[in-house]
Protein backbone atom coordinates (compact mmCIF):
# COMPACT_ATOMS: atom_id res chain seq x y z
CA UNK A 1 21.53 -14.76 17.33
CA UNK A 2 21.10 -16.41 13.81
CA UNK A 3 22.04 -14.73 11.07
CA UNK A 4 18.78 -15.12 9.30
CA UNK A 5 16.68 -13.65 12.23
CA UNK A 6 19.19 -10.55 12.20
CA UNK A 7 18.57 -10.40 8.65
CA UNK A 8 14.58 -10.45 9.20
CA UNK A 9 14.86 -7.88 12.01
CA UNK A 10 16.81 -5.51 9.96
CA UNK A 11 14.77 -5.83 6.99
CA UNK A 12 11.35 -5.62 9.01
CA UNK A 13 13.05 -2.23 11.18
CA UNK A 14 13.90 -0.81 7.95
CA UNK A 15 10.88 -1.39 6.51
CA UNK A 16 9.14 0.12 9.34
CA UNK A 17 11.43 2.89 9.70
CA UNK A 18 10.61 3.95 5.70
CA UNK A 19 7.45 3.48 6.12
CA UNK A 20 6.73 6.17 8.63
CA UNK A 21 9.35 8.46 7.55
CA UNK A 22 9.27 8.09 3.29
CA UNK A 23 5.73 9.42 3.11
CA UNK A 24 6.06 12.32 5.50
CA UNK A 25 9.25 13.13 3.69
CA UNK A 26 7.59 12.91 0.09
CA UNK A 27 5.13 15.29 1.30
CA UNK A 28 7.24 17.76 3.07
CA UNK A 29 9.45 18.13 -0.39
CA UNK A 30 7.06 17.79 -2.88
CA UNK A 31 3.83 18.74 -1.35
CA UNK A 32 0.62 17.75 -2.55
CA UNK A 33 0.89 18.34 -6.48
CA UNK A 34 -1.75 16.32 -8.62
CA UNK A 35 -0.41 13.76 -11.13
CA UNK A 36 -1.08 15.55 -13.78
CA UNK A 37 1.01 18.51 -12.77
CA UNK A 38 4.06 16.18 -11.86
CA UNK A 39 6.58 15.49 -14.74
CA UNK A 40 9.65 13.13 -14.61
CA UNK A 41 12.25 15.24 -12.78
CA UNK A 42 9.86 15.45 -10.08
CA UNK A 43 9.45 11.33 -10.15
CA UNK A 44 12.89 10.68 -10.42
CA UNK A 45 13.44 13.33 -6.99
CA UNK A 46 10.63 11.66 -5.38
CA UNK A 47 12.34 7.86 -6.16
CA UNK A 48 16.13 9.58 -5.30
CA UNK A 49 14.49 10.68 -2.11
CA UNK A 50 12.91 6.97 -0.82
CA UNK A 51 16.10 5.65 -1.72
CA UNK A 52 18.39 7.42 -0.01
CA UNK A 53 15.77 7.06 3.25
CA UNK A 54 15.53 3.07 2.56
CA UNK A 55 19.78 3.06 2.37
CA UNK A 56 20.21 5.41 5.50
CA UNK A 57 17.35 3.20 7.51
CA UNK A 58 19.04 0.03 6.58
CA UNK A 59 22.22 1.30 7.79
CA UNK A 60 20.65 1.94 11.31
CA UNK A 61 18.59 -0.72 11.63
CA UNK A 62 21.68 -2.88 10.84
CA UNK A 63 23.63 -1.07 13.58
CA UNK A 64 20.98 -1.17 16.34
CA UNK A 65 20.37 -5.05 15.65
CA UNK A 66 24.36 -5.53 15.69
CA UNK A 67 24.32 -3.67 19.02
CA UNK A 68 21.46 -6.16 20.39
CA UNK A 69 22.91 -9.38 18.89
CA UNK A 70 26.24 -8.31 19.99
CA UNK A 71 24.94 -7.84 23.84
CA UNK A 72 23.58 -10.89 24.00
């Protein structure tokens, strides 16, 4: 497989994979608070937290395409 498709397929399974997941996450933790009620500790939680998701579905999207290429 070319590297640049792998490359596409893990970014678009990532992206797919936060997607679904980061706003279900957000909302579980945080709940529903208005903006006003929000200050920065609670932004900088809510951007630690969609981080850490993007990083961790990178890492498997990487591994499942690997898997895929590599059967190929």
């Amino acid at each position: 497989m070319d590297p640049r498709q792998q490359q596409w397929l893990v970014s678009a399974l990532a992206g797919t994979v936060v997607t679904f997941l980061g706003r279900p996450l957000s909302d579980r933790f945080f709940g529903e608070v208005p903006p006003e009620g929000r200050g920065v500790v609670d932004d900088f939680k809510e951007a630690l937290l969609k981080a850490s998701v993007s990083v961790v579905a990178t890492v498997i999207a990487s591994m499942i395409i690997r898997r895929l290429a590599g059967s190929r």
